[in-house]
N, C-alpha and C. Protein backbone atom coordinates (compact mmCIF):
# COMPACT_ATOMS: atom_id res chain seq x y z
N UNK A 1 112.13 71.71 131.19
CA UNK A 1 111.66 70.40 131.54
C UNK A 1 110.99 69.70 130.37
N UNK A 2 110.05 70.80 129.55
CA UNK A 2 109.55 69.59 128.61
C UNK A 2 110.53 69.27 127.61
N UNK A 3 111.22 69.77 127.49
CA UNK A 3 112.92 69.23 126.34
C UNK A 3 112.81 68.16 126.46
N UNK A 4 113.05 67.76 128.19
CA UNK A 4 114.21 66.70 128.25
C UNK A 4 112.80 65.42 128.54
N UNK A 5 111.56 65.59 128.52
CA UNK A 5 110.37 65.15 128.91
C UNK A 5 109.77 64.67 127.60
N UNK A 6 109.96 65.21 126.71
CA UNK A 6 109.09 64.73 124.96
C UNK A 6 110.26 65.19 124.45
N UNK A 7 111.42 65.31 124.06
CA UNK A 7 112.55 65.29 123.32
C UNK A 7 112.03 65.53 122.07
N UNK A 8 111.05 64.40 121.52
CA UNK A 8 111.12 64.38 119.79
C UNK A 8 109.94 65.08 119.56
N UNK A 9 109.16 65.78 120.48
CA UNK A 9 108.28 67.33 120.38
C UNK A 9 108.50 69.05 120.53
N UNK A 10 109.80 68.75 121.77
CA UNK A 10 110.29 70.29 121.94
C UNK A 10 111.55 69.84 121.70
N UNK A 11 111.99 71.35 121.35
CA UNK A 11 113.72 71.49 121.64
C UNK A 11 113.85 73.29 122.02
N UNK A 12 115.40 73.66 122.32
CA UNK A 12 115.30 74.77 122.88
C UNK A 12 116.71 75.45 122.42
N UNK A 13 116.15 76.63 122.25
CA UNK A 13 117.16 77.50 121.36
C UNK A 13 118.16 77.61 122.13
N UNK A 14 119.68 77.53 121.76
CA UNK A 14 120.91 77.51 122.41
C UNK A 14 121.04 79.22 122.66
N UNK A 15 120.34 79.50 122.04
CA UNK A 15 120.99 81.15 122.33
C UNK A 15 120.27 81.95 123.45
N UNK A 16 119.00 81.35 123.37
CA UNK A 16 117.54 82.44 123.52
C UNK A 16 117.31 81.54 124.83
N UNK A 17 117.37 80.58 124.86
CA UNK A 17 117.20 79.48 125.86
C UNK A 17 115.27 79.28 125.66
N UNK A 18 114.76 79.99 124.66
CA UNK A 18 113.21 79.85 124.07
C UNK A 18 113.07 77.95 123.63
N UNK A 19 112.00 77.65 124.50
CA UNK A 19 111.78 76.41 123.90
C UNK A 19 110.86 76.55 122.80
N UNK A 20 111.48 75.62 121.81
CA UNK A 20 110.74 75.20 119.97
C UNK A 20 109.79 74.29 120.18
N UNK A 21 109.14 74.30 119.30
CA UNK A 21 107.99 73.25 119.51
C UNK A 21 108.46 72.97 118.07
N UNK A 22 108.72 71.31 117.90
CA UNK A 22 109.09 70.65 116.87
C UNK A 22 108.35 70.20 115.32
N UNK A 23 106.96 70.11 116.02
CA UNK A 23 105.86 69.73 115.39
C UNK A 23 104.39 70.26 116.22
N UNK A 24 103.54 70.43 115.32
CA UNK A 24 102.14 70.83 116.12
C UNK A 24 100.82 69.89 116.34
N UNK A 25 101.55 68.68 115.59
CA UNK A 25 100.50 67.68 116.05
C UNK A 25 101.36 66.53 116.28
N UNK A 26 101.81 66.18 117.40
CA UNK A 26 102.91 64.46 118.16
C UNK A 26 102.11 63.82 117.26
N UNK A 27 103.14 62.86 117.04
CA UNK A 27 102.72 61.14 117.15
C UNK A 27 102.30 60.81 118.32
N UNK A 28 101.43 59.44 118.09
CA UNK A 28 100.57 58.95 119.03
C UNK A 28 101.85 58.35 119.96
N UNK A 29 102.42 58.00 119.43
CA UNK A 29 103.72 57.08 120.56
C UNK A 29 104.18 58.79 121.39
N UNK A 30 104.26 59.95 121.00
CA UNK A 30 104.51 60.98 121.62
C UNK A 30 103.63 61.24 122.86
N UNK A 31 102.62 61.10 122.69
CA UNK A 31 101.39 61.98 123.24
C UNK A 31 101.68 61.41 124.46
N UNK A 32 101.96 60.33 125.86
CA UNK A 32 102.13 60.30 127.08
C UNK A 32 103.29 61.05 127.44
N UNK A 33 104.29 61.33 126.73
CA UNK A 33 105.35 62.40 126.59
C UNK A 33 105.27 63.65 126.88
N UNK A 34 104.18 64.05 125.88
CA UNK A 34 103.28 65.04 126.08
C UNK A 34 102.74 66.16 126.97
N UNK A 35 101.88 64.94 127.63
CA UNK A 35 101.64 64.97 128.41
C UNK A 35 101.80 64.72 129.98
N UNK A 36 102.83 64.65 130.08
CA UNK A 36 103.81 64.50 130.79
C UNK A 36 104.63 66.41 131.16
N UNK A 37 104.93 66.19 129.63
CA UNK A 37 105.29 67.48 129.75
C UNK A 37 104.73 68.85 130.19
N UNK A 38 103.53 68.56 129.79
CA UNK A 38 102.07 69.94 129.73
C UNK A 38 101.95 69.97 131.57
N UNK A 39 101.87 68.53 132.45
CA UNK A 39 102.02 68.64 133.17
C UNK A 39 102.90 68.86 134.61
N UNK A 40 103.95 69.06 134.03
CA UNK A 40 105.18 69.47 134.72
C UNK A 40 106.00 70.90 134.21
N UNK A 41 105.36 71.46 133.12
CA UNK A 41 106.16 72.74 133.14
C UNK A 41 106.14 73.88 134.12
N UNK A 42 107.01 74.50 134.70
CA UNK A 42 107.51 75.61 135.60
C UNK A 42 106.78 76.75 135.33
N UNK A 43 106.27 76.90 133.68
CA UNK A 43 105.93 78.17 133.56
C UNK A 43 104.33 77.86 133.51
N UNK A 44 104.38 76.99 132.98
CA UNK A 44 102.54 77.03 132.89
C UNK A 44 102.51 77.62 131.55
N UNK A 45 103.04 77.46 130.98
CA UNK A 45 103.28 77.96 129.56
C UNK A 45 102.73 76.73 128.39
N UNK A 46 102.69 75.84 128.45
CA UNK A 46 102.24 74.41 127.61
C UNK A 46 100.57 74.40 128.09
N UNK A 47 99.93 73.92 126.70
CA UNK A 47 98.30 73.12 126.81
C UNK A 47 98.59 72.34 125.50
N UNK A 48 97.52 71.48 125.96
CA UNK A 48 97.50 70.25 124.90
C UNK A 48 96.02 70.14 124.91
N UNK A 49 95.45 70.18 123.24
CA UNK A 49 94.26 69.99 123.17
C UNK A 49 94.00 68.91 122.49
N UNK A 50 93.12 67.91 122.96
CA UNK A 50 93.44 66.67 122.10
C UNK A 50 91.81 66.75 121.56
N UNK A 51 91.98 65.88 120.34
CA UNK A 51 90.67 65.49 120.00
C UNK A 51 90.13 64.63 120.23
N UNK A 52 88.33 64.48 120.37
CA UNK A 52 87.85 63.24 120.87
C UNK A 52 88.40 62.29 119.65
N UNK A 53 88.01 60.99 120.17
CA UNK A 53 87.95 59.51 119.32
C UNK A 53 87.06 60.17 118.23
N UNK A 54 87.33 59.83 116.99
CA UNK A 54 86.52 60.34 115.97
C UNK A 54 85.08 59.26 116.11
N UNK A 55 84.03 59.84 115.40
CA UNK A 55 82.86 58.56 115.83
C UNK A 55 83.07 57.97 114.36
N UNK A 56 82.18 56.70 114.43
CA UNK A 56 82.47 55.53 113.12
C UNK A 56 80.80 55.92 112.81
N UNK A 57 81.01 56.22 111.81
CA UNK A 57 79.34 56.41 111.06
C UNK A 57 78.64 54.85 110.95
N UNK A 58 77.43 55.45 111.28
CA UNK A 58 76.36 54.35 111.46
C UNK A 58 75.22 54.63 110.06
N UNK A 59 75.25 53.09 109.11
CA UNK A 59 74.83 53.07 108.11
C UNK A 59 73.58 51.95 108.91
N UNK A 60 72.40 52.12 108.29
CA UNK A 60 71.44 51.47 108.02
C UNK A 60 71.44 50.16 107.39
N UNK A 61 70.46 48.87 108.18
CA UNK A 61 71.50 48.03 107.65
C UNK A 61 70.10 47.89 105.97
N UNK A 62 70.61 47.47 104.85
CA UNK A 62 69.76 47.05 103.74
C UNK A 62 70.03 48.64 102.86
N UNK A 63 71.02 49.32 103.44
CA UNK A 63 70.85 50.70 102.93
C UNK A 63 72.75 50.91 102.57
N UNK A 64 72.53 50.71 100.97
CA UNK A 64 74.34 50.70 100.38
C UNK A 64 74.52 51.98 100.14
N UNK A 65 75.97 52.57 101.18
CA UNK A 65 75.78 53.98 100.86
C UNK A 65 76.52 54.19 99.47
C-alpha cells in the first residue's frame, strides 16, 4: 500500500516483494503522502518522525549579534 500511496518515497523489490524506502528524509510536497502511507500500512511496519517547526532566535533589540 505505501508504494502505490507515496510512490516517489517507497518502491518494492520485484523479487523479494520487500518494500525500499527511496529516501530517508521526503520532500515537503511528499510528507501528506507520507503520511498517508504510515497510516494505512497492513503491517504496521512504517513510523514517521517529524521534527518540530525549528524556533527563530530572538535577538535583543539595540543588541547586533
Amino acid at each position: 500500500m505505501c508504494v502505490t500511496t507515496a510512490p516517489g518515497v517507497f518502491d518494492q523489490d520485484d523479487a523479494t516483494g520487500i518494500v525500499v524506502l527511496l529516501t530517508r528524509v521526503p520532500e515537503a510536497a511528499h510528507l501528506d503522502a507520507v503520511r498517508r502511507a504510515v497510516a494505512c500500512c497492513p503491517s504496521g511496519a512504517l513510523t514517521l518522525t517529524e521534527d518540530p517547526e525549528p524556533e527563530t532566535p530572538h535577538h535583543s533589540e539595540g543588541v547586533v549579534p
